[in-house]
Protein backbone atom coordinates (compact mmCIF):
# COMPACT_ATOMS: atom_id res chain seq x y z
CA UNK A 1 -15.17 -15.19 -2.40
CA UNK A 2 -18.97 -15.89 -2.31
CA UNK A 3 -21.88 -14.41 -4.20
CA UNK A 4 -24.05 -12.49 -1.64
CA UNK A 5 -27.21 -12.17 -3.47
CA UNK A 6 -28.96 -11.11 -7.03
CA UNK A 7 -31.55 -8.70 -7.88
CA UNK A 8 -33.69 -8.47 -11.43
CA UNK A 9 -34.00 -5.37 -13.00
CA UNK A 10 -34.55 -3.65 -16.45
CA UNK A 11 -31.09 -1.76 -16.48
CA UNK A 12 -28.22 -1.30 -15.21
CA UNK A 13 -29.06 2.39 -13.73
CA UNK A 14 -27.77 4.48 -10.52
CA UNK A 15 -31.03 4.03 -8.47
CA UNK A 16 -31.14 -0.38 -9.56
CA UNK A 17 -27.40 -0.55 -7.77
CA UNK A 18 -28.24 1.29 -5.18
CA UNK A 19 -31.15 -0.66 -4.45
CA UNK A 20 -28.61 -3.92 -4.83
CA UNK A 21 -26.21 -2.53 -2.67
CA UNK A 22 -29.00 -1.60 0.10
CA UNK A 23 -29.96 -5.04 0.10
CA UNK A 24 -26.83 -6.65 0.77
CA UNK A 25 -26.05 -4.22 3.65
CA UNK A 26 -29.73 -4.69 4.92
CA UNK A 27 -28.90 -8.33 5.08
CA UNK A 28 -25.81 -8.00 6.82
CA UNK A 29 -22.61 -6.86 4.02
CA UNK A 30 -20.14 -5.22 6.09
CA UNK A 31 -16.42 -4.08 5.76
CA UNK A 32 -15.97 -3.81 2.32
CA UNK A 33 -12.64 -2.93 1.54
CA UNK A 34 -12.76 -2.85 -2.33
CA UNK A 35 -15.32 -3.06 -4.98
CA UNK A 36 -13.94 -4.25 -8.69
CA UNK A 37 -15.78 -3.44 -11.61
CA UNK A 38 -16.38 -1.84 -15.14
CA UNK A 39 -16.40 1.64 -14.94
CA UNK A 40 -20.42 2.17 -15.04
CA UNK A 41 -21.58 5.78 -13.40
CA UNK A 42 -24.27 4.41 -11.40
CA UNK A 43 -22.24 1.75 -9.70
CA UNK A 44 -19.43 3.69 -9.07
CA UNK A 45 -21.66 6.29 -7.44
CA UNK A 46 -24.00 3.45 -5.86
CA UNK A 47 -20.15 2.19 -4.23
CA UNK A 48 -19.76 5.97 -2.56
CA UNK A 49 -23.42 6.44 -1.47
CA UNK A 50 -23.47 2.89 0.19
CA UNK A 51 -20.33 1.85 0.71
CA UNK A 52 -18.70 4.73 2.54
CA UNK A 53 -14.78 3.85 2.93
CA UNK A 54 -14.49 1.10 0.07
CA UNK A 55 -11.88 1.57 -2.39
CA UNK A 56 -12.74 1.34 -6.09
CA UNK A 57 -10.73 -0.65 -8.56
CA UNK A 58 -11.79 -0.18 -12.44
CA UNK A 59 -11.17 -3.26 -14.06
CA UNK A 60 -8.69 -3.40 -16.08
CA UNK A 61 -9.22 -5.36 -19.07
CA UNK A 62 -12.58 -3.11 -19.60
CA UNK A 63 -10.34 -0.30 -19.45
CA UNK A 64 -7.76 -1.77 -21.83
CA UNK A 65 -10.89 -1.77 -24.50
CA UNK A 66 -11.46 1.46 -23.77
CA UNK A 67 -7.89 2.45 -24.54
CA UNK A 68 -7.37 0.61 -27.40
CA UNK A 69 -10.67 1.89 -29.01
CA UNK A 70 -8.66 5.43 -29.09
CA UNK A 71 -5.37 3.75 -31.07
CA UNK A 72 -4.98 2.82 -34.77
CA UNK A 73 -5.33 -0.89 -34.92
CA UNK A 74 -2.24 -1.10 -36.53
CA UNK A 75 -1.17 0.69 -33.21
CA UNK A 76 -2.85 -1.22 -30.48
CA UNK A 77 -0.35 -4.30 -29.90
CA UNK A 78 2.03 -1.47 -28.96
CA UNK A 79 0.19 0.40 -26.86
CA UNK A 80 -1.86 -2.72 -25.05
CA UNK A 81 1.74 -3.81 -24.06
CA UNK A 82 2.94 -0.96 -22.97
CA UNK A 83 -0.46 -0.04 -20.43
CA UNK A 84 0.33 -3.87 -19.42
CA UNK A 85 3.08 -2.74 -17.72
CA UNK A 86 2.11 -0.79 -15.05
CA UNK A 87 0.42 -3.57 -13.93
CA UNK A 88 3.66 -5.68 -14.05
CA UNK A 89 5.94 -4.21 -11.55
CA UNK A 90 6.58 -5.40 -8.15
CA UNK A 91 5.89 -2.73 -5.50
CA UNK A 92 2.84 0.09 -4.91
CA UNK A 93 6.26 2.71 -5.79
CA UNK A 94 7.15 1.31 -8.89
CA UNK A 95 3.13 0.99 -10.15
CA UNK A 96 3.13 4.32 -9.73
CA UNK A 97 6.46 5.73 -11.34
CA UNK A 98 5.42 3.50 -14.18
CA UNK A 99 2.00 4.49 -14.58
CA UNK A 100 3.98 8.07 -15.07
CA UNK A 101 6.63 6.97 -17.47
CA UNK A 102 3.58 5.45 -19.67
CA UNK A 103 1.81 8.60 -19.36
CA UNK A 104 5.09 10.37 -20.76
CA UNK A 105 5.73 7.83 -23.57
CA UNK A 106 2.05 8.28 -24.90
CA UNK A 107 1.88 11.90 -24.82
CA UNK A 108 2.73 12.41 -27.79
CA UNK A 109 1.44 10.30 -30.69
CA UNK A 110 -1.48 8.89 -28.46
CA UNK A 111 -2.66 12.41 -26.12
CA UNK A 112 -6.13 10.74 -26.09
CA UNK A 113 -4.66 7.74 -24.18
CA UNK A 114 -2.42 9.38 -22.29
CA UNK A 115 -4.94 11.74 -20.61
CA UNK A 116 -7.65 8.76 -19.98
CA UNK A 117 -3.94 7.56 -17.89
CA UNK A 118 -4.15 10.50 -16.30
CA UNK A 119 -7.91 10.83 -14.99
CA UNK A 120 -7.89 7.02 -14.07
CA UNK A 121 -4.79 6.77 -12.46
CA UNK A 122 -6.30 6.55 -8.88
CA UNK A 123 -8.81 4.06 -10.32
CA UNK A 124 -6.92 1.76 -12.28
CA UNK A 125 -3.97 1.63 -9.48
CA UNK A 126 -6.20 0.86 -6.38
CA UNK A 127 -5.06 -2.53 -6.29
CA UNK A 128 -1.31 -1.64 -5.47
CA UNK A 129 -2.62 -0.37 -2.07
CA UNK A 130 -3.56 -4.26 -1.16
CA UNK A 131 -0.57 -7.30 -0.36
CA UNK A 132 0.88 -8.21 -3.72
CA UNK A 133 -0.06 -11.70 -3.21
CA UNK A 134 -3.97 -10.32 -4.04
CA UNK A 135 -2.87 -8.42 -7.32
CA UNK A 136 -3.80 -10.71 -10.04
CA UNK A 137 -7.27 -11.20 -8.21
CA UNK A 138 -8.65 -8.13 -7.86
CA UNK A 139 -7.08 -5.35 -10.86
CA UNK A 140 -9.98 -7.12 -12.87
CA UNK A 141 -13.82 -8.07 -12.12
CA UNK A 142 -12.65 -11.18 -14.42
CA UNK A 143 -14.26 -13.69 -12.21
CA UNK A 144 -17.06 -12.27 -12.07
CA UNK A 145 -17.49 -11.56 -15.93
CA UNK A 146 -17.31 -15.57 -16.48
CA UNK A 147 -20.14 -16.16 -13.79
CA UNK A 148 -22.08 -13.54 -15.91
CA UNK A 149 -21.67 -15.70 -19.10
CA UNK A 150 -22.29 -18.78 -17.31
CA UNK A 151 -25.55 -17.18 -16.15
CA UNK A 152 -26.49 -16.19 -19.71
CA UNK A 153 -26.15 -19.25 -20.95
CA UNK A 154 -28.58 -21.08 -19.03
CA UNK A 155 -31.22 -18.03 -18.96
CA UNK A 156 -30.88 -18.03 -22.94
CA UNK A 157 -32.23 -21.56 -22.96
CA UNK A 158 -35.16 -20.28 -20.92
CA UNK A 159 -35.28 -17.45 -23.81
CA UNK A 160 -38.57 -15.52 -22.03
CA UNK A 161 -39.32 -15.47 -18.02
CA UNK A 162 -42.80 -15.67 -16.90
CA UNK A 163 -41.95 -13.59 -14.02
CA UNK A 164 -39.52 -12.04 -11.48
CA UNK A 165 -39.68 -14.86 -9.38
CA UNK A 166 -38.58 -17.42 -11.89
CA UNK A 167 -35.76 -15.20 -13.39
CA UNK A 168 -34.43 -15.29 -9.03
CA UNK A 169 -35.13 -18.75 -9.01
CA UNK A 170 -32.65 -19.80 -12.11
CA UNK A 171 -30.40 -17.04 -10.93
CA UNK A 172 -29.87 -18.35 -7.52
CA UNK A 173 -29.92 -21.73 -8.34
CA UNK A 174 -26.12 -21.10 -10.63
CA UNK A 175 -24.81 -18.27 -7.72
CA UNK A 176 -25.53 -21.58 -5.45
CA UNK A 177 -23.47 -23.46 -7.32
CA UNK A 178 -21.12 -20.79 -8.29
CA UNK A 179 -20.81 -20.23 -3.86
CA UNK A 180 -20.19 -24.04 -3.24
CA UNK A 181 -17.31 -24.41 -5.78
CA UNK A 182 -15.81 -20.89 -4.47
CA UNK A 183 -16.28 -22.58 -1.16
CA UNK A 184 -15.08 -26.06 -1.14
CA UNK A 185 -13.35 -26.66 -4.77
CA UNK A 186 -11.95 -23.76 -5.66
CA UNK A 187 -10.97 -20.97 -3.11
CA UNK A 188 -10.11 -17.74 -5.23
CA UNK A 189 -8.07 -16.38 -2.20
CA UNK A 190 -6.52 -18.25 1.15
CA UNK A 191 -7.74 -17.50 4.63
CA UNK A 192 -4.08 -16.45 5.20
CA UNK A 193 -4.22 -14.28 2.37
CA UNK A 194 -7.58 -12.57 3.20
CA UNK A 195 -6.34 -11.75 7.06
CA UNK A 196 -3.24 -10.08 5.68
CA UNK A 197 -5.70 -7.85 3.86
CA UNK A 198 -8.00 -6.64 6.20
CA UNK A 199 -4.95 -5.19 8.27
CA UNK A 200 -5.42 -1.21 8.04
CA UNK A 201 -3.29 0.15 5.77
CA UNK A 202 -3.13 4.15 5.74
CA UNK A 203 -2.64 5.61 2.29
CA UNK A 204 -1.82 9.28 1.45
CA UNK A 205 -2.57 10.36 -2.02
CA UNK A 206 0.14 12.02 -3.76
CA UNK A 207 0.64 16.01 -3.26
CA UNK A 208 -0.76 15.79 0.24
CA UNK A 209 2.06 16.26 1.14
CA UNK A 210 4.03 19.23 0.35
CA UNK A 211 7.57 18.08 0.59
CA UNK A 212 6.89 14.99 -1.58
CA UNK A 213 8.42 12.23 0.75
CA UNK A 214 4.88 10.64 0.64
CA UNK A 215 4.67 10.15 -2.61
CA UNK A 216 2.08 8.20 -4.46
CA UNK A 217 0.02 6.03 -1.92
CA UNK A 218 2.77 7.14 0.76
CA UNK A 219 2.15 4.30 3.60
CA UNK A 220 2.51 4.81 7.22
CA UNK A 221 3.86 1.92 9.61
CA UNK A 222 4.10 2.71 12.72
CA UNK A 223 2.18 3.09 16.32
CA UNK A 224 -0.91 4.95 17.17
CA UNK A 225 1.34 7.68 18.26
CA UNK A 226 2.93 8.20 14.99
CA UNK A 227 -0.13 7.58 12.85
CA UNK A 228 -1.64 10.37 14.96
CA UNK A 229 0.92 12.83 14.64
CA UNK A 230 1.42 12.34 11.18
CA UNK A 231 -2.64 12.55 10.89
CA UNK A 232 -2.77 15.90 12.55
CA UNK A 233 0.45 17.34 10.44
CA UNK A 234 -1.37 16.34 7.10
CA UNK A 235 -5.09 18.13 8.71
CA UNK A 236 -2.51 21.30 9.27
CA UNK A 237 -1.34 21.34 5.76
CA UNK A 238 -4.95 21.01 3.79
CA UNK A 239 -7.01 17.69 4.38
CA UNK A 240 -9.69 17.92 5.69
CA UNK A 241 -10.40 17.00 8.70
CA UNK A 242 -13.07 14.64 8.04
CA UNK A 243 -11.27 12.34 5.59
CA UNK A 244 -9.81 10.62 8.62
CA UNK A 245 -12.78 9.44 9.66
CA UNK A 246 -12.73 6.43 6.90
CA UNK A 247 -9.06 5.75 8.20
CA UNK A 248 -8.95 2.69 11.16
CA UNK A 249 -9.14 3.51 14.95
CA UNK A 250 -5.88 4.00 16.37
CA UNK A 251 -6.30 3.30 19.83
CA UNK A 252 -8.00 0.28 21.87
CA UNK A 253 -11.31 0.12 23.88
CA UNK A 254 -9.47 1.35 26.71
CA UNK A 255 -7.90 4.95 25.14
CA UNK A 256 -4.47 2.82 24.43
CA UNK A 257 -2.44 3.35 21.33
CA UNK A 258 -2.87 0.40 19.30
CA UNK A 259 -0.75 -0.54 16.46
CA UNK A 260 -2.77 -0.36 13.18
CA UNK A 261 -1.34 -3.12 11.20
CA UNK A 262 -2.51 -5.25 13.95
């Protein structure tokens, strides 16, 4: 995990991130698998217009405020444990079936809550498509949110920058920091780790597939041949056909199958 670079600007707006995000790929960001933050309309569309292919995790304990703003307080222990859940179970499968037996339970004395479930399902279950030893790191921007208040602290003993160039300057001088201890002291995730999570992993969102043996993030393991078969059966029965251009080559240099778990 390293900080790849900051850029000043008067508020957090569509066109700022998508400046941010330019200039990281300008300078060399490249296959970003997921992106983990609040759930701010101008990043999230900054992520699809630059980042083509990266998955998008809304953090969760943003989303947990958002939830229990909709509950009674007297309410919100209950519910806060019960949306905790889904995030406590052991397999992609059972995040899923959970996520719909929460939905269920909700329904009725919380519809509000149950229905934000609903339309951030996808969002607030991208994680489970990643190894399990990754979970805890990445269904929050957590992390990140403490580097943020480290940062404000300093700059609030500034108080008033003279200019841009001294706002980057105090900035970079804490990501520096913030990159060494990453780096040397403190490695958020193993090398090991990291290589077991760049292997290609195809997904299939749920009701893609008619019969339902998919089922929610359905995953395919097996050769090129396979993965191409069951590419072309899921083109026949409605996706289209350029969604599997995001998914990972299936065969070598050479025209060979290759596997795509590596």
């Amino acid at each position: 995990m390293r900080s790849s670079g900051s850029t000043p600007s008067l508020k957090e707006s569509g066109p700022a991130w998508t400046a941010f995000l330019r200039d990281l790929v300008g300078r060399g960001l490249s296959g970003v698998r997921l992106v983990v933050s609040d759930s701010h309309t101008g990043l999230v569309a900054a992520i699809d217009a630059v980042l083509p292919g990266a998955a998008w995790q809304r953090c969760r304990t943003h989303f947990m405020r958002n939830v229990l703003c909709r509950v009674p307080k007297s309410a919100q222990p209950f519910v806060a444990t019960l949306v905790r859940t889904i995030f406590a179970q052991p397999s992609p499968e059972e995040v899923a079936a959970q996520l719909s037996r929460v939905i269920e339970q909700l329904s009725s004395k919380f519809p509000d809550v149950a229905i934000m479930l609903e339309e951030a399902a996808a969002d607030i279950t991208a994680f489970s498509t990643f190894p399990t030893a990754h979970w805890r790191q990445i269904w929050s921007n957590n992390p990140q949110e403490r580097l943020n208040r480290k940062i404000r602290r300093r700059s609030d003993v500034v108080g008033i920058f003279p200019n841009r160039e001294s706002i980057i300057r105090l900035v970079g001088a804490v990501l520096s920091e913030q990159h060494d201890e990453w780096q040397v002291a403190r490695r958020y995730m193993s090398a090991e780790s990291l290589d077991q999570a760049m292997r290609p992993i195809l997904t299939v969102e749920d009701g893609l597939a008619e019969g339902g043996d998919a089922g929610a993030h359905g995953r395919l393991r097996a050769g090129a041949d396979g993965a191409e078969g069951f590419i072309h059966d899921l083109t026949g029965r409605g996706l289209p056909a350029g969604a599997t251009s995001m998914l990972p080559s299936l065969r070598d240099g050479h025209g060979r199958p290759s596997d795509p778990l590596g």
